[in-house]
N, C-alpha and C. Protein backbone atom coordinates (compact mmCIF):
# COMPACT_ATOMS: atom_id res chain seq x y z
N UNK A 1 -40.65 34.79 11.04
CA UNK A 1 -40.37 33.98 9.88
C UNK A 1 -39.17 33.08 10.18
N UNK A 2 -39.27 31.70 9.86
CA UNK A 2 -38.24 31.00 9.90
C UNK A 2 -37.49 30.54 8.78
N UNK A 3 -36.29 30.75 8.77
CA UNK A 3 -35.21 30.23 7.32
C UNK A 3 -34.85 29.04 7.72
N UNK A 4 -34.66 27.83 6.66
CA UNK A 4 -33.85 26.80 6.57
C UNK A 4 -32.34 27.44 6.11
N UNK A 5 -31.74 26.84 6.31
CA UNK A 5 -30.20 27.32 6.49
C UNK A 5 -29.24 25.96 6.53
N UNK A 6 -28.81 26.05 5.49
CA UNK A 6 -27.90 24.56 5.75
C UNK A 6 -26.88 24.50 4.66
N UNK A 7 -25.79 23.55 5.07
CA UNK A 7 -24.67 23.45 4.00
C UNK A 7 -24.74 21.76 3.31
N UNK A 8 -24.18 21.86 2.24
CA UNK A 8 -23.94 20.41 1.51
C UNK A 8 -22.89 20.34 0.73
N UNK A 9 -22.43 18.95 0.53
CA UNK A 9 -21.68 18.91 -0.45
C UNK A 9 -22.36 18.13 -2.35
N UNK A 10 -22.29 18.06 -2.87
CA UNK A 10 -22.87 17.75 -4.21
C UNK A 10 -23.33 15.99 -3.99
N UNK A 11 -22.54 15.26 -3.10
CA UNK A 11 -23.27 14.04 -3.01
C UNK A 11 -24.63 14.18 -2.13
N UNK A 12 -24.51 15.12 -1.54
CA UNK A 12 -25.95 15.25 -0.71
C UNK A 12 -27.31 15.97 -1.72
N UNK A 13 -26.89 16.20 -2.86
CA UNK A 13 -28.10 17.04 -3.41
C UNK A 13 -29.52 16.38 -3.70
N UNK A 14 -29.40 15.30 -3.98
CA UNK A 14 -30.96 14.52 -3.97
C UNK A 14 -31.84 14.64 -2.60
N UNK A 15 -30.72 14.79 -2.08
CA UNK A 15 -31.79 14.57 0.05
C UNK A 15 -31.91 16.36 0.47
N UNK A 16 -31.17 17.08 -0.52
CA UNK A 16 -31.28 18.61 -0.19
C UNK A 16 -32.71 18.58 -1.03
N UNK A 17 -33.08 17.89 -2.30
CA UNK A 17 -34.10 18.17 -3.23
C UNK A 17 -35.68 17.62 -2.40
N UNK A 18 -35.50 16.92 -1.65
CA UNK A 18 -36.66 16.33 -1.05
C UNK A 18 -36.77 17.10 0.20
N UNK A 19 -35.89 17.83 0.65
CA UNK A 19 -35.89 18.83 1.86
C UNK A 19 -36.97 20.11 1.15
N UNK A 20 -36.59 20.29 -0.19
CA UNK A 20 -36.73 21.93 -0.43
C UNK A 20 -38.24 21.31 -1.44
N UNK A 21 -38.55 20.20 -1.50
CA UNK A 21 -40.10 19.50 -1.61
C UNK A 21 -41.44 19.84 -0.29
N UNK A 22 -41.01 19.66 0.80
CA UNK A 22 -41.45 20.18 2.04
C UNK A 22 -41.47 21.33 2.69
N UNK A 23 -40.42 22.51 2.28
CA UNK A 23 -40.33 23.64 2.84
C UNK A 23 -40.92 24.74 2.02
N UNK A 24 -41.99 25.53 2.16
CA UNK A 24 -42.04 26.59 1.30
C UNK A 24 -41.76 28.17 1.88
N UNK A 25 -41.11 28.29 3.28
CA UNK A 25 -39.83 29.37 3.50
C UNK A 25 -39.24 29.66 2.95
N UNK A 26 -38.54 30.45 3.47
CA UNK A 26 -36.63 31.10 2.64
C UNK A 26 -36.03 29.56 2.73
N UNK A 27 -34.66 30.17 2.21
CA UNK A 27 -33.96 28.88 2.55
C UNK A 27 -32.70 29.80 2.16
N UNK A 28 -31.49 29.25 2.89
CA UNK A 28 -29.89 29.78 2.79
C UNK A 28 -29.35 28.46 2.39
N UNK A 29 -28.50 27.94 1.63
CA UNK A 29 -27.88 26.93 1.30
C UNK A 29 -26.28 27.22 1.06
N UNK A 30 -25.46 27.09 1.47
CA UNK A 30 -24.17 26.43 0.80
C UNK A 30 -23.84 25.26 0.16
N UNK A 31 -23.43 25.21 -0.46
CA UNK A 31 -22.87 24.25 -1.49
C UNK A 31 -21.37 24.04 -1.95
N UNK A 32 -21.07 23.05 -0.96
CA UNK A 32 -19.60 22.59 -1.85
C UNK A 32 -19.07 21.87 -2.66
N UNK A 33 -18.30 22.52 -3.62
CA UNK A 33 -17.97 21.78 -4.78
C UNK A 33 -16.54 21.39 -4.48
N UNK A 34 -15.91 20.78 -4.53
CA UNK A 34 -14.45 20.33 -4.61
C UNK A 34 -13.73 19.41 -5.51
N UNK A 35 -12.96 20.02 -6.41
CA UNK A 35 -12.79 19.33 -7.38
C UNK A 35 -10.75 20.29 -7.49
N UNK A 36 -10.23 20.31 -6.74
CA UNK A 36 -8.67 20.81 -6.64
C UNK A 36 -7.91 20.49 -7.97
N UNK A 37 -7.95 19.15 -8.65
CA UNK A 37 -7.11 18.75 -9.06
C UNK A 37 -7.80 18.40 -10.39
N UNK A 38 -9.01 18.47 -10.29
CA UNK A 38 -9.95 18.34 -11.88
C UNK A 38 -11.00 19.22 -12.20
N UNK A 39 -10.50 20.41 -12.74
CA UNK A 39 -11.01 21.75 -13.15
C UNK A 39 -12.30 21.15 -13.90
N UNK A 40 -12.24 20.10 -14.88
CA UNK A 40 -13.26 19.82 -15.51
C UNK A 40 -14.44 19.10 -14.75
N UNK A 41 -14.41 18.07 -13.64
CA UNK A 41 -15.13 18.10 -12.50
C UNK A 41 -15.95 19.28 -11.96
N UNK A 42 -15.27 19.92 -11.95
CA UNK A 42 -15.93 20.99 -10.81
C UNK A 42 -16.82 21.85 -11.88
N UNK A 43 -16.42 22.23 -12.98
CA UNK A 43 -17.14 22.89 -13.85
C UNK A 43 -18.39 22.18 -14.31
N UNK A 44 -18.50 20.68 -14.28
CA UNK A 44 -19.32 20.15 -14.67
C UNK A 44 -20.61 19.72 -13.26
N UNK A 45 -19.53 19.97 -11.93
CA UNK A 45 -20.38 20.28 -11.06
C UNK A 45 -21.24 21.28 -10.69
N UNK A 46 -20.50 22.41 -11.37
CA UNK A 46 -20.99 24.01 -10.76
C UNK A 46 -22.31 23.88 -12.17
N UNK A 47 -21.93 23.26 -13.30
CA UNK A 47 -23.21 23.46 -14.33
C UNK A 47 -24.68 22.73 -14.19
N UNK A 48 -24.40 21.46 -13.11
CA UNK A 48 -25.51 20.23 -13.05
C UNK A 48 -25.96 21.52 -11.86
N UNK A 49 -25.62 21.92 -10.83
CA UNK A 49 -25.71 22.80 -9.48
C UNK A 49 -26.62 23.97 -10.82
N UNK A 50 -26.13 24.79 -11.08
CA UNK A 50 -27.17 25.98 -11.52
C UNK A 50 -28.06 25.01 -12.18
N UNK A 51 -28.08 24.13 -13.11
CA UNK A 51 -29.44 23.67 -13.47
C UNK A 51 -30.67 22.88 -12.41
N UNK A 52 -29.89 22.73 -11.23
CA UNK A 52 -30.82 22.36 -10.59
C UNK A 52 -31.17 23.46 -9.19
N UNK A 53 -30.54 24.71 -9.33
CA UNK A 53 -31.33 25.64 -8.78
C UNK A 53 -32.51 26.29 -9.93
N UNK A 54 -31.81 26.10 -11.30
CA UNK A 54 -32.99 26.64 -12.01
C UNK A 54 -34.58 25.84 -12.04
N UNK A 55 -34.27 24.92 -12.36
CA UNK A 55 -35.10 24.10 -11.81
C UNK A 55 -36.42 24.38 -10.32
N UNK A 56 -35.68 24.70 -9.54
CA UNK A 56 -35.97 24.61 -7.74
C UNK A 56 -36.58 26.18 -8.26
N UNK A 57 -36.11 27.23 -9.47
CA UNK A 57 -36.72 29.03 -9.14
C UNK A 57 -38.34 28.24 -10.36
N UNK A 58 -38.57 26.97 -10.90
CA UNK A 58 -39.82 27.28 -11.13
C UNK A 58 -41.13 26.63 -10.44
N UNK A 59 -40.54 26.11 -9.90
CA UNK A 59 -41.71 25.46 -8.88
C UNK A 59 -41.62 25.99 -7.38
N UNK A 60 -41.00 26.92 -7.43
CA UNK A 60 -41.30 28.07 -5.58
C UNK A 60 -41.83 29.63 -6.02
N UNK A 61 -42.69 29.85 -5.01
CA UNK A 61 -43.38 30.99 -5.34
C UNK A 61 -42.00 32.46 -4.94
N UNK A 62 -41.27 32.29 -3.95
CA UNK A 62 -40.28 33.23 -3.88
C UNK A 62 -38.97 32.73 -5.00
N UNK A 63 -38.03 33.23 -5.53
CA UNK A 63 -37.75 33.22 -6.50
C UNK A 63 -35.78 33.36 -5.77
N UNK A 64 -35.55 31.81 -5.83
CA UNK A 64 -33.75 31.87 -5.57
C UNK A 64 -32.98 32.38 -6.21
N UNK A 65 -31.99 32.82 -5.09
CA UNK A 65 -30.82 33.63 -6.43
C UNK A 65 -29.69 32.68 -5.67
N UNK A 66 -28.53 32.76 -6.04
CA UNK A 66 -27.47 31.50 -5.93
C UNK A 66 -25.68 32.52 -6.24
N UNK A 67 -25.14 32.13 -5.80
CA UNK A 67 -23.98 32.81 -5.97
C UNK A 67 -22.87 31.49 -5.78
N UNK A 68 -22.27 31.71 -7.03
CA UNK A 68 -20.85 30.82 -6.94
C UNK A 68 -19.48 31.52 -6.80
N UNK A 69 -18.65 30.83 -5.85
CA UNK A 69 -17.38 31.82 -5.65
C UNK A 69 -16.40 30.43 -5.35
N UNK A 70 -15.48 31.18 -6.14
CA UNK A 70 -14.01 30.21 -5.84
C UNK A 70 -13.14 30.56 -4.56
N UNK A 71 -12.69 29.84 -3.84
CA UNK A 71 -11.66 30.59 -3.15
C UNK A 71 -10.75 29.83 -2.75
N UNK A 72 -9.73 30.27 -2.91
CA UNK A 72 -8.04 29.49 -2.65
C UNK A 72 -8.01 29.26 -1.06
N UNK A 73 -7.31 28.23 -1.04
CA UNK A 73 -7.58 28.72 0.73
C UNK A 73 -5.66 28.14 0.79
């Protein structure tokens, strides 16, 4: 079995959506959000992001799960 496996940042999500149009594998994704200095950015990023994995769990026959994590670096 082969996984797609790849990282993005939120300007790339339309060309991640036409990727995951063609693949019906697993898939591993990262996703970066960066928003340091505008909490309300990023929240409004992390909310458009789960609606468009929800989205992506009804039209695939295996069923995505997604995990968001903050981390200070």
């Amino acid at each position: 079995m082969i996984c797609l496996v790849t990282q993005l940042s939120m300007d790339r999500l339309p060309a991640f959506e036409m990727q995951l149009k063609n693949w019906e594998g697993p898939i591993s994704a990262a996703v970066y959000v960066d928003h340091v200095h505008n909490s309300q950015e990023a929240t409004e990023d992390v909310a458009k992001l789960l609606k468009f994995f929800d989205s992506i769990r009804e039209h695939r026959q295996d069923k995505p799960r997604y995990v968001i994590a903050k981390f200070d670096i």
